[in-house]
PDB file of N, CA and C in Angstrom:
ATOM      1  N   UNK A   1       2.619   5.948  -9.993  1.00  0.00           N
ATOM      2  CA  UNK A   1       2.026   6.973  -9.164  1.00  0.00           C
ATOM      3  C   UNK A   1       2.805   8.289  -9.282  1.00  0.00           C
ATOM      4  N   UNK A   2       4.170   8.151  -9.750  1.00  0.00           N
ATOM      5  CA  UNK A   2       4.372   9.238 -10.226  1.00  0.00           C
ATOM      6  C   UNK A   2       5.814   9.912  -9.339  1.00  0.00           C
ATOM      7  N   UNK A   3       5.899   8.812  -7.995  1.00  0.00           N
ATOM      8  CA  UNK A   3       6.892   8.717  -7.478  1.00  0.00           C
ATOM      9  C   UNK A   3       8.085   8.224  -7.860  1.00  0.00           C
ATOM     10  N   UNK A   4       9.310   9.376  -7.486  1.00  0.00           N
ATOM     11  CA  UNK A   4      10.909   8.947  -7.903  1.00  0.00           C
ATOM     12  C   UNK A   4      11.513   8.393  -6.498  1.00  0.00           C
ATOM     13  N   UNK A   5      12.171   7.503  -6.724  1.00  0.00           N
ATOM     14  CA  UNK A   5      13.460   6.820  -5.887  1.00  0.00           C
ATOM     15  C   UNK A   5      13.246   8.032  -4.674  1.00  0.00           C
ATOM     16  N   UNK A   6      14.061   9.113  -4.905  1.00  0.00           N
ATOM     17  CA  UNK A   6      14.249   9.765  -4.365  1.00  0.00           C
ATOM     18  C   UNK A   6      13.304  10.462  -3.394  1.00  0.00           C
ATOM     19  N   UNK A   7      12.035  10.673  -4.070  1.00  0.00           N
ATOM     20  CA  UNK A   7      10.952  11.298  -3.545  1.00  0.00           C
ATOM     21  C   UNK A   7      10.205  10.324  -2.440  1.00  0.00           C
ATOM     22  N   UNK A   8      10.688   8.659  -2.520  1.00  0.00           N
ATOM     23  CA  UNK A   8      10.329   7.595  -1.485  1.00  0.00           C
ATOM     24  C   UNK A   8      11.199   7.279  -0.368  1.00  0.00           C
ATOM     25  N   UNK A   9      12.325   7.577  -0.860  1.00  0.00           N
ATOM     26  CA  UNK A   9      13.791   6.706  -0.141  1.00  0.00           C
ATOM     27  C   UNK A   9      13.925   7.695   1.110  1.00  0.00           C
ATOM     28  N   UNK A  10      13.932   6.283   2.377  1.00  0.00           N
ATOM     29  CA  UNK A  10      14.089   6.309   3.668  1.00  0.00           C
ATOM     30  C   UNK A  10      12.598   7.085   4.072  1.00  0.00           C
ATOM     31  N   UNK A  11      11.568   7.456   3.611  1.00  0.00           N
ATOM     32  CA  UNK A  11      10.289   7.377   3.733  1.00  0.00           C
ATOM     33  C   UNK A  11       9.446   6.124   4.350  1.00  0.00           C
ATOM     34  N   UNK A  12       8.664   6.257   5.259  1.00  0.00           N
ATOM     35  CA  UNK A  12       8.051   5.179   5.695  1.00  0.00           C
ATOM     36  C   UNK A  12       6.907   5.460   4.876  1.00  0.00           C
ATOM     37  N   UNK A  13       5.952   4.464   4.242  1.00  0.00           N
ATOM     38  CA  UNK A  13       4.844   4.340   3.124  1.00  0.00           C
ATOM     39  C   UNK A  13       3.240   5.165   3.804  1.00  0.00           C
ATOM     40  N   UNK A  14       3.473   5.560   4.829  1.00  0.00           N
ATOM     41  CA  UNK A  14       2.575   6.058   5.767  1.00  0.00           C
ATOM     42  C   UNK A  14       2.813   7.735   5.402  1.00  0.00           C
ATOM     43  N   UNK A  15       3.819   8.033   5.273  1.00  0.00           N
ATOM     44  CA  UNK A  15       4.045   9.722   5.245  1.00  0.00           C
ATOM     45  C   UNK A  15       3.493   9.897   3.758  1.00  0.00           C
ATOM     46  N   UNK A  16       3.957   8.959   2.966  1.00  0.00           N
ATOM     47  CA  UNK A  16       3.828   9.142   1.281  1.00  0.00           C
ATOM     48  C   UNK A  16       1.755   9.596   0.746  1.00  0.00           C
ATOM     49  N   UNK A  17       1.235   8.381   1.836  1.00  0.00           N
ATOM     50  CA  UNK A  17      -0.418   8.158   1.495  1.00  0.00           C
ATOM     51  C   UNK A  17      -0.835   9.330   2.384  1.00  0.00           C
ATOM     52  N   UNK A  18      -0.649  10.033   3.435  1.00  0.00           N
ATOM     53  CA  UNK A  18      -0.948  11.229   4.422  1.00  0.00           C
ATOM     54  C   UNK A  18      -2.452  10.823   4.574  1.00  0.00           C
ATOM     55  N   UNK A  19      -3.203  11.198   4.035  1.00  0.00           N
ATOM     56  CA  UNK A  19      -4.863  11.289   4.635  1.00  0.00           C
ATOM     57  C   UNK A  19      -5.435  10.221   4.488  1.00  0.00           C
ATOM     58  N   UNK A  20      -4.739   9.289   3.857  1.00  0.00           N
ATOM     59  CA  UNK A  20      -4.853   7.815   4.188  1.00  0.00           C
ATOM     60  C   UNK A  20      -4.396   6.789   4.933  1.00  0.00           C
ATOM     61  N   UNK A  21      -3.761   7.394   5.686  1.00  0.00           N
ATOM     62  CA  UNK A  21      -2.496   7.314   6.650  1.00  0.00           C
ATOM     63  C   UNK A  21      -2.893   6.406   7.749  1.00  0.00           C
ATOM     64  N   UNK A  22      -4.479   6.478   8.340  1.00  0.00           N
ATOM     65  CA  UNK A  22      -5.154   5.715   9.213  1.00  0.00           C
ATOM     66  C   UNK A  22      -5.779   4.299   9.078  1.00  0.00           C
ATOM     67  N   UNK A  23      -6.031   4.430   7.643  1.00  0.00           N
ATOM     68  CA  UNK A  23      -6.913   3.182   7.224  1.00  0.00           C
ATOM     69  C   UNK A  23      -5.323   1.961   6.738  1.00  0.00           C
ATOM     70  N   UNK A  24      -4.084   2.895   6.462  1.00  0.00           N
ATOM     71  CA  UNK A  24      -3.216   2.004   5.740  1.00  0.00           C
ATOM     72  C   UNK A  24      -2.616   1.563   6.831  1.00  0.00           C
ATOM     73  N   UNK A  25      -2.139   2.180   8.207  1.00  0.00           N
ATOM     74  CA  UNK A  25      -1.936   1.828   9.875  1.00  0.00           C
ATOM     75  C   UNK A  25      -2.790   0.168  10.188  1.00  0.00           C
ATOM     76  N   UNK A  26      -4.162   0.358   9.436  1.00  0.00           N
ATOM     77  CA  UNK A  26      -4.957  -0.725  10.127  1.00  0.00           C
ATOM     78  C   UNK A  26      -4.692  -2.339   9.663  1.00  0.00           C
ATOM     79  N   UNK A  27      -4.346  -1.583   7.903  1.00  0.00           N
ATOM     80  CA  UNK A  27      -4.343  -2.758   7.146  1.00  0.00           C
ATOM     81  C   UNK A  27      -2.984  -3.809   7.502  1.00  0.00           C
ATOM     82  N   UNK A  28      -1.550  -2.562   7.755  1.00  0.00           N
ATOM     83  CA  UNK A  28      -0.298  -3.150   8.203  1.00  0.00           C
ATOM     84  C   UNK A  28      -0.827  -3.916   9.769  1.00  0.00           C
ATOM     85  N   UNK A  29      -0.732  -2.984   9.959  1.00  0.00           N
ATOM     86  CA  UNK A  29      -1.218  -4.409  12.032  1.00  0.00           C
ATOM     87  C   UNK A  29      -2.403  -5.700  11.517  1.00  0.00           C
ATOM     88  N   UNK A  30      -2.586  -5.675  10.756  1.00  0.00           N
ATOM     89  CA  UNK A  30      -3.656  -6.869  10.203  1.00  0.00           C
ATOM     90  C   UNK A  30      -2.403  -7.688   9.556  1.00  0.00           C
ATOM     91  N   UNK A  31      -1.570  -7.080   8.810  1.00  0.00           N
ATOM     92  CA  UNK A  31      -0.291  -8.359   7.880  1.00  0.00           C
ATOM     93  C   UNK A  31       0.557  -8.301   8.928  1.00  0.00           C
ATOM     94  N   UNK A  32       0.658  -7.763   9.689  1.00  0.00           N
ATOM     95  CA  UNK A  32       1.672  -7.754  10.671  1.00  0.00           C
ATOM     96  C   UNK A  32       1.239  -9.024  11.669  1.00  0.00           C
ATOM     97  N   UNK A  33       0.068  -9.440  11.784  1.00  0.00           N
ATOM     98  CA  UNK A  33      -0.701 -10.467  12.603  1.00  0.00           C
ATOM     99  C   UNK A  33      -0.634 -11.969  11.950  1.00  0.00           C
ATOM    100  N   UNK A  34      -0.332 -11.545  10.579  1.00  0.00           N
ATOM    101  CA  UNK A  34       0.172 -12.427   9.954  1.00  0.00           C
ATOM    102  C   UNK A  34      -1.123 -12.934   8.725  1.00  0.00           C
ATOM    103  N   UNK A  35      -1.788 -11.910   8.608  1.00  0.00           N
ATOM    104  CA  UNK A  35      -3.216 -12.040   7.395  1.00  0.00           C
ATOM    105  C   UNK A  35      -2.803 -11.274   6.313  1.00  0.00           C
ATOM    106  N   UNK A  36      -3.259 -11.945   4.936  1.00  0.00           N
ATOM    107  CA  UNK A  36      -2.763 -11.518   4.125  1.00  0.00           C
ATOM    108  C   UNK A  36      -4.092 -10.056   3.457  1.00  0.00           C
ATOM    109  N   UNK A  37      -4.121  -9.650   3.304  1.00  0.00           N
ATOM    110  CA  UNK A  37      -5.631  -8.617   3.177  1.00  0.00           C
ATOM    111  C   UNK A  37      -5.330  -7.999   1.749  1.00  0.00           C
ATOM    112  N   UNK A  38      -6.441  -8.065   0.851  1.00  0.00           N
ATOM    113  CA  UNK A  38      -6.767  -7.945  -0.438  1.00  0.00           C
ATOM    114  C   UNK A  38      -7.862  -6.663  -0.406  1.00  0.00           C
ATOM    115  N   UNK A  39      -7.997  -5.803  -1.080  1.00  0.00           N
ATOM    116  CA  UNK A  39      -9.419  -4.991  -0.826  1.00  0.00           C
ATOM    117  C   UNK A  39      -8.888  -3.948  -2.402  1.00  0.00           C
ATOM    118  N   UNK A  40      -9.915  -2.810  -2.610  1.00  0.00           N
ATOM    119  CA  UNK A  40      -9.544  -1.583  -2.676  1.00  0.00           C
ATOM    120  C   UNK A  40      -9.385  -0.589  -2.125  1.00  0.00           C
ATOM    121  N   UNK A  41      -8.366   0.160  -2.309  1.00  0.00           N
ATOM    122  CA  UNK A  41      -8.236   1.120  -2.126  1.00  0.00           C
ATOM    123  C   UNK A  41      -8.274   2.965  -2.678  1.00  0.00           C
ATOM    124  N   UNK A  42      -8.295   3.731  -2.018  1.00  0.00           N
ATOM    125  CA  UNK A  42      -7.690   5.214  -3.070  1.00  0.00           C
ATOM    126  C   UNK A  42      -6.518   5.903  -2.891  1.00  0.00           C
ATOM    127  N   UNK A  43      -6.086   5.980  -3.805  1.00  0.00           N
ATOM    128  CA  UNK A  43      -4.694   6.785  -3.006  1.00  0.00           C
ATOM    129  C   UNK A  43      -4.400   7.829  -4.682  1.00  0.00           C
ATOM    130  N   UNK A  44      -3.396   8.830  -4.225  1.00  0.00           N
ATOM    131  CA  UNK A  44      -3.101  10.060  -4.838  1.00  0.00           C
ATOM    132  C   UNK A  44      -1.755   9.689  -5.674  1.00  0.00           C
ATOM    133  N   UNK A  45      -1.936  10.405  -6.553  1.00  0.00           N
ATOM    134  CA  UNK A  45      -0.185  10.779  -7.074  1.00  0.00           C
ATOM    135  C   UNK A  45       0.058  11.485  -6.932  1.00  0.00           C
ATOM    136  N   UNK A  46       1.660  11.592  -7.215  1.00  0.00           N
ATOM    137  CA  UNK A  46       2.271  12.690  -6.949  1.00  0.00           C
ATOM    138  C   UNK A  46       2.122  14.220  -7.193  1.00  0.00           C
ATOM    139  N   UNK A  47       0.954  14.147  -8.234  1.00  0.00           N
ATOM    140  CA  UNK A  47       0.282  15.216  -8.600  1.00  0.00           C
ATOM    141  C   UNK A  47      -1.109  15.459  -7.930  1.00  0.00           C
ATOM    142  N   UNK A  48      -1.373  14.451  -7.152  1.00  0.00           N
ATOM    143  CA  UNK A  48      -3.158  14.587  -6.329  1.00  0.00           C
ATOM    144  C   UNK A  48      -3.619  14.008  -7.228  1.00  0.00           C
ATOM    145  N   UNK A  49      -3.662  13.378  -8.144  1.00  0.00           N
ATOM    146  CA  UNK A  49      -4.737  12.329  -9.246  1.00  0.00           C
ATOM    147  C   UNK A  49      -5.107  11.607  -8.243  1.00  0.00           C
ATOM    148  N   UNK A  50      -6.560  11.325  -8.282  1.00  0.00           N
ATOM    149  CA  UNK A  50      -7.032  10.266  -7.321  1.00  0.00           C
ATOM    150  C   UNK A  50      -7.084   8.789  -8.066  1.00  0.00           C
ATOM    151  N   UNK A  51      -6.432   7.863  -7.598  1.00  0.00           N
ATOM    152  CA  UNK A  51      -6.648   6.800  -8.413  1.00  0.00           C
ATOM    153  C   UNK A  51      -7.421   5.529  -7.289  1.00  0.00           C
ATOM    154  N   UNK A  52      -8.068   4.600  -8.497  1.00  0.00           N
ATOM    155  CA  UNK A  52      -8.326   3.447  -7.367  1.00  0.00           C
ATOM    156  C   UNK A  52      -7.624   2.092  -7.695  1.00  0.00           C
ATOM    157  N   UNK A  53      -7.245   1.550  -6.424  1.00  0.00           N
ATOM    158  CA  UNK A  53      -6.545   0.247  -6.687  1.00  0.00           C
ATOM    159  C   UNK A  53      -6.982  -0.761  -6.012  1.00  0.00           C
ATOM    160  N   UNK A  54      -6.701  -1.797  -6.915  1.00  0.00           N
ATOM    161  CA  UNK A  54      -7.145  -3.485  -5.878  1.00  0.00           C
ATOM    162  C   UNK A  54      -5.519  -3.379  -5.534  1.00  0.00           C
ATOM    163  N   UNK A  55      -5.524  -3.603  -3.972  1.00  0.00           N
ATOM    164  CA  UNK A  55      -4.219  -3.627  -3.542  1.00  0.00           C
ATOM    165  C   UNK A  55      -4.190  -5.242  -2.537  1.00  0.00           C
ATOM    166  N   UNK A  56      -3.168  -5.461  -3.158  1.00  0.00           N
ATOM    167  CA  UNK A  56      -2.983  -6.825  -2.413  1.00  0.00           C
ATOM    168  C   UNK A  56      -1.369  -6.365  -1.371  1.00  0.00           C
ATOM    169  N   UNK A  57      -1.548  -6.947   0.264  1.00  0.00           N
ATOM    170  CA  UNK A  57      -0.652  -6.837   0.868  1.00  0.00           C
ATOM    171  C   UNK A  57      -0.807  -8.276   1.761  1.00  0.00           C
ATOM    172  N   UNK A  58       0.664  -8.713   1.647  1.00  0.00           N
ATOM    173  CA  UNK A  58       1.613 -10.089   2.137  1.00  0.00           C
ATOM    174  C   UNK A  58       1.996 -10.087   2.855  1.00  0.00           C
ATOM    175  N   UNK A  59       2.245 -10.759   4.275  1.00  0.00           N
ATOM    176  CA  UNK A  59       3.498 -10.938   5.024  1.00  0.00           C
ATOM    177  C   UNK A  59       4.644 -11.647   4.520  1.00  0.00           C
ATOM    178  N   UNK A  60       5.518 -11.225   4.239  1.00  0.00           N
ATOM    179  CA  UNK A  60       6.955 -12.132   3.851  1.00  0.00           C
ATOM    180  C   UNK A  60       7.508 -12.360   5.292  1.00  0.00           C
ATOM    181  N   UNK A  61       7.914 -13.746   5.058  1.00  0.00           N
ATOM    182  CA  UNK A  61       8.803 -14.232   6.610  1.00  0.00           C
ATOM    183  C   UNK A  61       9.874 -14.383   5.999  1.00  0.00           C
ATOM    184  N   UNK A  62      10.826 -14.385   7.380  1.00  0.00           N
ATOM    185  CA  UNK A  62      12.444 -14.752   6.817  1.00  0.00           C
ATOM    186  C   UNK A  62      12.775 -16.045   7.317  1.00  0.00           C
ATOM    187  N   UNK A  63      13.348 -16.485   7.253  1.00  0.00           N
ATOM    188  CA  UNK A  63      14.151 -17.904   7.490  1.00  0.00           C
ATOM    189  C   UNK A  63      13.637 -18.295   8.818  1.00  0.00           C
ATOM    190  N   UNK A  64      13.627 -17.182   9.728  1.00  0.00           N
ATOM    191  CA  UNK A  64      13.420 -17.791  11.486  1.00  0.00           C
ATOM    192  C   UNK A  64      12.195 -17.616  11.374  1.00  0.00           C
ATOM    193  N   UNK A  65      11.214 -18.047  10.770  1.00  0.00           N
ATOM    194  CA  UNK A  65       9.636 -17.758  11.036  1.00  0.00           C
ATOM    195  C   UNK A  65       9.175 -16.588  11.192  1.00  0.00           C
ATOM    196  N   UNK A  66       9.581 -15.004  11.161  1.00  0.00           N
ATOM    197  CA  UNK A  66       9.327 -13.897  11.593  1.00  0.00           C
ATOM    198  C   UNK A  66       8.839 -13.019  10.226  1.00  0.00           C
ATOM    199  N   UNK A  67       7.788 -12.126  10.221  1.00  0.00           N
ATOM    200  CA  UNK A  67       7.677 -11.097   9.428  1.00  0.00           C
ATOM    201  C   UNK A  67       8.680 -10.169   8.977  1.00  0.00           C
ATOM    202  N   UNK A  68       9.301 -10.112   7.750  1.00  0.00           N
ATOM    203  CA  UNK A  68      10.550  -9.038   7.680  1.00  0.00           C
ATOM    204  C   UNK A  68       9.914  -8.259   6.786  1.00  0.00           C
ATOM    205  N   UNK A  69       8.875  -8.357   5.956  1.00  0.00           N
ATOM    206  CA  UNK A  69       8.461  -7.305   5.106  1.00  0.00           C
ATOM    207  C   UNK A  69       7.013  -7.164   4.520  1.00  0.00           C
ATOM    208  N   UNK A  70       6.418  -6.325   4.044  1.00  0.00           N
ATOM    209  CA  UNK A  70       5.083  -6.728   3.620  1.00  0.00           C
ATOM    210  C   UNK A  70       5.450  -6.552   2.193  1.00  0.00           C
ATOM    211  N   UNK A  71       4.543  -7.748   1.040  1.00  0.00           N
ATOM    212  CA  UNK A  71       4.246  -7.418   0.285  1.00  0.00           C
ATOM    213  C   UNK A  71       3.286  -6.769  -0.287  1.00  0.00           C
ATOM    214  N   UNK A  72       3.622  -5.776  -1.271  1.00  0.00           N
ATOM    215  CA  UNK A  72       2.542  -5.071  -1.717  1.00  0.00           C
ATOM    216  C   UNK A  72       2.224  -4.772  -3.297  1.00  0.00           C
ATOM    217  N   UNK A  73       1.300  -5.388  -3.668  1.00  0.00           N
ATOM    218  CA  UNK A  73       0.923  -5.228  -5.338  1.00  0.00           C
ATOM    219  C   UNK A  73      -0.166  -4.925  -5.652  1.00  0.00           C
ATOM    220  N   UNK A  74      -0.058  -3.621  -6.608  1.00  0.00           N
ATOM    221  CA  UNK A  74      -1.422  -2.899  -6.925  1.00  0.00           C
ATOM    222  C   UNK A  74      -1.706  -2.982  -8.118  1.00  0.00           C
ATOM    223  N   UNK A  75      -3.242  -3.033  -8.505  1.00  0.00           N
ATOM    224  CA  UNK A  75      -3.653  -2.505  -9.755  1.00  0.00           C
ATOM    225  C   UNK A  75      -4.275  -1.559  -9.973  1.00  0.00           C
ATOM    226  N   UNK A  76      -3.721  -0.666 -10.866  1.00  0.00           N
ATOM    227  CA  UNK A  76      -4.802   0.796 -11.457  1.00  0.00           C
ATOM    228  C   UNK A  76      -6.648   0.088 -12.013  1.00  0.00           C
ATOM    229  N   UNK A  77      -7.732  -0.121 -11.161  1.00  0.00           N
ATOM    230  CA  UNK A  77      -8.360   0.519 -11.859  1.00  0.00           C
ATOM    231  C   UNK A  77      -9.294   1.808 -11.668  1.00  0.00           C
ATOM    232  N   UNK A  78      -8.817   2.439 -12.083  1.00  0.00           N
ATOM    233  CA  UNK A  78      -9.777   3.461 -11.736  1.00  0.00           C
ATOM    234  C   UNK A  78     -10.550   4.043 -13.212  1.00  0.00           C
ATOM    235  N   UNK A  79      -9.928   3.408 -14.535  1.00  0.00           N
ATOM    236  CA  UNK A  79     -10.910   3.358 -15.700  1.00  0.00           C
ATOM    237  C   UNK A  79     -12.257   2.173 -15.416  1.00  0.00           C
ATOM    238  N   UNK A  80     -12.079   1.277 -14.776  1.00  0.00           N
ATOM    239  CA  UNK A  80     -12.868   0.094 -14.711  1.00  0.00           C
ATOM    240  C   UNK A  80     -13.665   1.263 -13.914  1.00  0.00           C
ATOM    241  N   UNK A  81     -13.753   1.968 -12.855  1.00  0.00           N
ATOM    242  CA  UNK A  81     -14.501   2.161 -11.869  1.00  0.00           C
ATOM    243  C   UNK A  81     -15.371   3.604 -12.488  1.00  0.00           C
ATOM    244  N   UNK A  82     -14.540   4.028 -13.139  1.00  0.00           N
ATOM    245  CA  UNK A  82     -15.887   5.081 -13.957  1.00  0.00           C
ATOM    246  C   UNK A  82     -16.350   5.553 -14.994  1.00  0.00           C
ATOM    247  N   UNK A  83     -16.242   3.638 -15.911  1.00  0.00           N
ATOM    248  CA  UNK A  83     -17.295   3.437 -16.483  1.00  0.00           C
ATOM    249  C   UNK A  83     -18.735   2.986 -15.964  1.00  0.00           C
TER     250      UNK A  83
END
């Protein structure tokens, strides 16, 4: 996406997406509940490229049964999507 270390670090993933900022709020309180949620999405690079992704997000638990992190893994397609 076009993001450096630097340009993320100590950033919460909410400031980074901005005008997507509401729909990505909904999806975390959904893994936060403890559902794992698969969909697409759109989101920008660091340059405003609009891209689309199948984004998959996880709850990871830690040892005491508790949520400590979400996983999150994306795929670019946004060639698939405009052909």
């Amino acid at each position: 996406m076009g993001f450096t270390a630097d340009d993320i670090r100590g950033k919460n993933v909410v400031e980074i997406v901005k005008d997507q900022s509401e729909s990505l709020k909904k999806i975390i309180e959904d893994v936060k509940s403890g559902k794992t949620i698969k969909k697409e999405v759109k989101r920008y690079t660091k340059s405003g490229e609009e891209k689309q992704l199948t984004a998959t997000y996880t709850p990871y638990y830690g040892k005491d049964g508790k949520i400590t992190h979400i996983l999150f893994f994306a795929f670019d397609i946004s060639g698939l999507k405009l052909k």
